[in-house]
Protein backbone atom coordinates (compact mmCIF):
# COMPACT_ATOMS: atom_id res chain seq x y z
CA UNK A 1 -17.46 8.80 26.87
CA UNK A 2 -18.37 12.61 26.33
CA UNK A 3 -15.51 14.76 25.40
CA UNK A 4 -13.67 16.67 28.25
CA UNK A 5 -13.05 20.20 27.67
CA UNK A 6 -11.74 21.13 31.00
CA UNK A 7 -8.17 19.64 32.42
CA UNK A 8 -9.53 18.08 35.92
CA UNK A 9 -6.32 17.21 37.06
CA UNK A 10 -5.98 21.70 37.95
CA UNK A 11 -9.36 21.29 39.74
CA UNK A 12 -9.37 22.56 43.54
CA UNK A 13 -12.56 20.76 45.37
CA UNK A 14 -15.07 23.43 46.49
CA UNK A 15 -15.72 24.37 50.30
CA UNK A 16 -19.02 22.65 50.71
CA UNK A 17 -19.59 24.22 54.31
CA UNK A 18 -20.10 27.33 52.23
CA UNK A 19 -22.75 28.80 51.99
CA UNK A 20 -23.60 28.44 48.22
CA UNK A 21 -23.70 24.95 49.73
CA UNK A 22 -26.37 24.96 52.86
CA UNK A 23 -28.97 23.72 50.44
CA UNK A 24 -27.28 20.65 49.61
CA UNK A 25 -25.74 20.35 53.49
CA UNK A 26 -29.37 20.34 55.24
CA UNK A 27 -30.53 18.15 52.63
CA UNK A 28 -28.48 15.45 53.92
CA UNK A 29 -28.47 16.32 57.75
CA UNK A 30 -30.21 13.36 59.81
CA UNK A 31 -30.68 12.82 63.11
CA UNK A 32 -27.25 10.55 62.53
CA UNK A 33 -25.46 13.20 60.60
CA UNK A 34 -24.25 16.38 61.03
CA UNK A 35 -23.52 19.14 58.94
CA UNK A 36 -19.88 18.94 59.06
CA UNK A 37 -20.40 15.60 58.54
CA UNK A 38 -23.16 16.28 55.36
CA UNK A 39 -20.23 18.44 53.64
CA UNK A 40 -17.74 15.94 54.27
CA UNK A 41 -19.36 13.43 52.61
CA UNK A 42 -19.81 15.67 49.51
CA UNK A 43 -16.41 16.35 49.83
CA UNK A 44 -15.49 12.66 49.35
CA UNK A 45 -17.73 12.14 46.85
CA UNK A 46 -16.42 15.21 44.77
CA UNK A 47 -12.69 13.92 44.85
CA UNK A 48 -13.90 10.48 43.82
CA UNK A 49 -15.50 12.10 40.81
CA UNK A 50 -12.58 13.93 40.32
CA UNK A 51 -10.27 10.73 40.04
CA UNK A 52 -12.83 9.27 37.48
CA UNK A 53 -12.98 12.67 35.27
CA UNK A 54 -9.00 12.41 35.59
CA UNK A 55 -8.64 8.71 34.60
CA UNK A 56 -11.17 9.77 31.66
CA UNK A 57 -8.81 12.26 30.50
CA UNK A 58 -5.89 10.46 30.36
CA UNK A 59 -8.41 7.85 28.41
CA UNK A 60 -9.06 10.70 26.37
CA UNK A 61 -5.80 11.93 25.71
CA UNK A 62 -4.51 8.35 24.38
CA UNK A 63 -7.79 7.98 22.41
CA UNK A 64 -6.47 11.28 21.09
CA UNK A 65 -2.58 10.23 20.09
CA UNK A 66 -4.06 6.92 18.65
CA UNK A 67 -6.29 8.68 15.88
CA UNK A 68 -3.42 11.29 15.28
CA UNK A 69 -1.36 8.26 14.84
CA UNK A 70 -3.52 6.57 12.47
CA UNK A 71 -3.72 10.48 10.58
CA UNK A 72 -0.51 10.19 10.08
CA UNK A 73 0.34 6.77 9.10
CA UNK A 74 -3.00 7.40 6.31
CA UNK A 75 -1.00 10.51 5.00
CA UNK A 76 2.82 8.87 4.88
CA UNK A 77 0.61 5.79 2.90
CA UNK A 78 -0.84 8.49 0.41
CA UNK A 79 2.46 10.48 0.26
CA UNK A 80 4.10 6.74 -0.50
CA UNK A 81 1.08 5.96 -3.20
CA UNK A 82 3.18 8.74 -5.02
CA UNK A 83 1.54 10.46 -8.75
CA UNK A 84 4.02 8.41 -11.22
CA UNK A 85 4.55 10.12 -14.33
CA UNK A 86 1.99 9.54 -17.14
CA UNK A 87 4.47 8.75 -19.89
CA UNK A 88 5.50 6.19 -17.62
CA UNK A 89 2.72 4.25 -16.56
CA UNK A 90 1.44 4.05 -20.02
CA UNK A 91 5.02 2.95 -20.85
CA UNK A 92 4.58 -0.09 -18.08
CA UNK A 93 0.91 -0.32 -19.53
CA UNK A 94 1.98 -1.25 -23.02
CA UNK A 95 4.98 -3.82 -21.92
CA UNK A 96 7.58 -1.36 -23.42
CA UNK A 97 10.79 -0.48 -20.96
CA UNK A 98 10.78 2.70 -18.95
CA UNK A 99 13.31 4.57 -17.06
CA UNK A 100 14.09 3.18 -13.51
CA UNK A 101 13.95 6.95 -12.98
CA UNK A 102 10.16 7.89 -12.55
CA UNK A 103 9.92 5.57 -9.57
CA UNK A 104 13.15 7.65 -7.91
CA UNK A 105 12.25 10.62 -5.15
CA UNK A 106 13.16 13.09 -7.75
CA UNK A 107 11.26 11.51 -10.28
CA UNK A 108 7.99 11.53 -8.48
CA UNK A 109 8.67 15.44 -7.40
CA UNK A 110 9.14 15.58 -11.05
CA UNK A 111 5.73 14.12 -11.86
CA UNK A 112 4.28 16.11 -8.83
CA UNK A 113 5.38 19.35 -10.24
CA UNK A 114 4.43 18.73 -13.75
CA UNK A 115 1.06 17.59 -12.69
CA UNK A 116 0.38 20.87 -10.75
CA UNK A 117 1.79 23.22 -13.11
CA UNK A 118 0.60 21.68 -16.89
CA UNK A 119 -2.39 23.07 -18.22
CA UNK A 120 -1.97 21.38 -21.66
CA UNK A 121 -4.59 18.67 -22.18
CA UNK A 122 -4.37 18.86 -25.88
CA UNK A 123 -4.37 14.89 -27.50
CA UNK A 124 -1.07 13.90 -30.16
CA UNK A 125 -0.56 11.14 -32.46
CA UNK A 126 1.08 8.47 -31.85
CA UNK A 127 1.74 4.87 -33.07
CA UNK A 128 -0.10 2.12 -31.68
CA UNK A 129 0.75 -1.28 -31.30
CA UNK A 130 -1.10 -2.53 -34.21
CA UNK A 131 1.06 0.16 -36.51
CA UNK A 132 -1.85 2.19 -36.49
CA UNK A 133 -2.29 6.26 -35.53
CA UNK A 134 -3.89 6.62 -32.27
CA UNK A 135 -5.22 10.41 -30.05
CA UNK A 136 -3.47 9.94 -26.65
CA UNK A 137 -3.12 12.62 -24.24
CA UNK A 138 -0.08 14.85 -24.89
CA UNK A 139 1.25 14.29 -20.91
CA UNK A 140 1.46 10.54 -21.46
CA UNK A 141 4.07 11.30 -24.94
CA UNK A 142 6.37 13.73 -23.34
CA UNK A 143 9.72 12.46 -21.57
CA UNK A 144 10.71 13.82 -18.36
CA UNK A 145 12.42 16.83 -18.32
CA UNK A 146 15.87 15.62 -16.12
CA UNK A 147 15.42 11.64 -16.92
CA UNK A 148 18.23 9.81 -15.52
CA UNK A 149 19.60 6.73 -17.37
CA UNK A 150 19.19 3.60 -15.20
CA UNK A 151 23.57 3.33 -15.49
CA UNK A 152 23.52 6.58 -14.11
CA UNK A 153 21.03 5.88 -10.70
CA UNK A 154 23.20 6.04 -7.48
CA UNK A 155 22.45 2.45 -5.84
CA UNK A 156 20.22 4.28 -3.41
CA UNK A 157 18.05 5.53 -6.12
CA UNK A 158 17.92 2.22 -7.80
CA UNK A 159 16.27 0.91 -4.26
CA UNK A 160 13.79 3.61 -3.83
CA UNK A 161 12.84 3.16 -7.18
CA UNK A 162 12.19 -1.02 -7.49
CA UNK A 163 9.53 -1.79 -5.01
CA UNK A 164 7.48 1.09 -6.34
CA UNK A 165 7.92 0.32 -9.95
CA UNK A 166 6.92 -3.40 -8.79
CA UNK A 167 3.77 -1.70 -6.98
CA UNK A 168 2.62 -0.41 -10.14
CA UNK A 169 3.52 -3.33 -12.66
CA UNK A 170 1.56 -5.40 -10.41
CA UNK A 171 -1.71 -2.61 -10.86
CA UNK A 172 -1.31 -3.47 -14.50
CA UNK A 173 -2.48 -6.47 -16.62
CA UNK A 174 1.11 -8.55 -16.70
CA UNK A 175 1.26 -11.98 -16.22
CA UNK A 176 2.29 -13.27 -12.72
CA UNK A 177 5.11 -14.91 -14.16
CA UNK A 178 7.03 -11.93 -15.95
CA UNK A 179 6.02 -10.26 -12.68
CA UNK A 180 7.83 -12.57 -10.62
CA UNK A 181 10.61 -12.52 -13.01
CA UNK A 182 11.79 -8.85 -12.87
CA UNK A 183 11.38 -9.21 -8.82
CA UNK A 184 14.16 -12.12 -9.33
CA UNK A 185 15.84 -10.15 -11.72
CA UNK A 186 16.18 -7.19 -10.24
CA UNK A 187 16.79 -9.10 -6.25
CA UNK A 188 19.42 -10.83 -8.59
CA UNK A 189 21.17 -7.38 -9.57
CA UNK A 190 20.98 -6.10 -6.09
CA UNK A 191 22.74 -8.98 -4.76
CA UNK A 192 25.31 -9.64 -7.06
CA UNK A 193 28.93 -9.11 -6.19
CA UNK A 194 29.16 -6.14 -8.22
CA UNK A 195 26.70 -4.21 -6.69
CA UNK A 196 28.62 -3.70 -3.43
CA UNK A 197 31.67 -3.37 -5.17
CA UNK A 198 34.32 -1.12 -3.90
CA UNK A 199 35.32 -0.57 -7.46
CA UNK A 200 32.76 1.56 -9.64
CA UNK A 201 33.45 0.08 -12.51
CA UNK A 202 31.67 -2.53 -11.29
CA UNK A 203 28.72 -1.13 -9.77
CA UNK A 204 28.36 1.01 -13.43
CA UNK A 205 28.87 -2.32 -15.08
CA UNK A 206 25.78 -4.15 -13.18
CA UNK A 207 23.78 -1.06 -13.53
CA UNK A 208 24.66 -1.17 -17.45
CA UNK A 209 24.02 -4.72 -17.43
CA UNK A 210 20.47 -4.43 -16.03
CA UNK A 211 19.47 -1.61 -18.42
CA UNK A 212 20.73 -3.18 -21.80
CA UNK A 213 19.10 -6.74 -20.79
CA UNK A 214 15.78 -5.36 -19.90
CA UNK A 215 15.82 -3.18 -23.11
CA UNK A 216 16.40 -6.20 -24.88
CA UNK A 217 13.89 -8.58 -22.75
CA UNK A 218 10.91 -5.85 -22.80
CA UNK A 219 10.89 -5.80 -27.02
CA UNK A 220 11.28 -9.90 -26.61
CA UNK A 221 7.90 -9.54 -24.65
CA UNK A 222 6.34 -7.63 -27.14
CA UNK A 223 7.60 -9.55 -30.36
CA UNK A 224 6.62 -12.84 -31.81
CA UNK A 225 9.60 -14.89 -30.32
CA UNK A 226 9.03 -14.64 -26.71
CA UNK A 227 11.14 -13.86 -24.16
CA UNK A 228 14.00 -15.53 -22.29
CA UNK A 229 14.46 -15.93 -18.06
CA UNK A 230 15.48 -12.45 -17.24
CA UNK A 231 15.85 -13.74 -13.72
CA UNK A 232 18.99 -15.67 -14.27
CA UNK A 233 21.90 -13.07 -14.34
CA UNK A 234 24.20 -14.12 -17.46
CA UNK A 235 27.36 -13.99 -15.90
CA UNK A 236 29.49 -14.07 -19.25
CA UNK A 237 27.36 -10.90 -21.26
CA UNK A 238 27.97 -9.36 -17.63
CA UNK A 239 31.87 -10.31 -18.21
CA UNK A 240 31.85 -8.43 -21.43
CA UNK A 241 30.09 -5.51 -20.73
CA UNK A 242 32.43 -5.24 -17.49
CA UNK A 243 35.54 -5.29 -19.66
């Protein structure tokens, strides 16, 4: 279908007894037709072709709202595959804990900003997981500047932030079961019967509780004595860090 620059809908069909239009009228006149009769016909046949170029348009204009649409929907999905701060992927790359923080709004305007604004691409030490000195980019070794503690994230920050951090530990090389388990865990915290506490002390206490275990699960990971089920909320360490 060609593209339709003019709205037919404001179209006024022509006078075809006219005479711009005698050519076209004694074309048609037969013994059988007249010329009032010749222009009528091109009459009809204009407002038929009207209706068509109008029932076009409207095709058009829906064609129209449907790739806007899908503009749209591609530029909320790019805006959603948010830049995540460097020190914190490489954090989630090497199995160490990381700030719930990074995966927040603020902490992804935080990585935005830093991204646009740094022009320091200089490489630092730093020790790798063999003991040894390795060159790694200096953005990937520096700390956000207004990192919030994961007992500190508001319960709505806490659920912007899972489902993306799960997005990107799943981009990375983990094993589907530790994968699975910090979904569990963290679908554990979230439906606990602290978390919708009215009293803060609880909701601080399961936010506490969530930190300190997966500090102390991610450097099980990474030593030589393996970890334990992180999924399984222990209701007694949750006791005592609640009183």
């Amino acid at each position: 279908m060609a593209l339709q620059l003019v709205y037919p809908h404001l179209l006024v069909c022509p006078d075809f007894m006219g005479a711009q239009y005698q050519a076209m009228r004694t074309a048609m006149v037969t013994p059988t037709v007249t010329e009032a009769q010749a222009a009528e016909t091109l009459c009809t046949t204009w407002v038929l072709t009207n209706e068509d170029l109008c029932l076009q348009w409207q095709d058009q204009v829906t064609e129209d709202e449907r790739l806007n649409a899908e503009r749209k929907h591609a530029v909320e999905e790019e805006a959603e595959q948010a830049l995540v701060s460097e020190f914190a992927l490489r954090k989630i790359d090497s199995g160490k804990y990381v700030e719930l923080y990074y995966w927040t709004n603020d902490g992804l305007d935080d990585a935005l900003v830093n991204y646009r604004t740094r022009d320091d691409d200089s490489m630092v030490p730093s020790i790798g997981e063999d003991g040894s000195t390795v060159w790694v980019s200096a953005a990937t070794s520096k700390l956000a500047a207004g990192v919030i503690a994961d007992r500190d994230l508001t319960p709505v920050d806490f659920a912007q932030a899972i489902p993306r951090i799960m997005a990107a530990i799943e981009e990375w090389d983990w094993t589907k079961q530790r994968v699975q388990m910090l979904a569990q865990f963290w679908g554990a915290i979230m439906l606990h019967r602290y978390w919708n506490s009215k009293d803060q002390l609880a909701s601080h206490t399961i936010l506490l509780y969530q930190k300190e275990q997966r500090c102390a699960w991610h450097s099980a990971i990474l030593s030589s004595s393996g970890s334990w089920d992180l999924s399984i909320i222990d209701e007694p360490t949750l006791l005592r860090t609640f009183e």
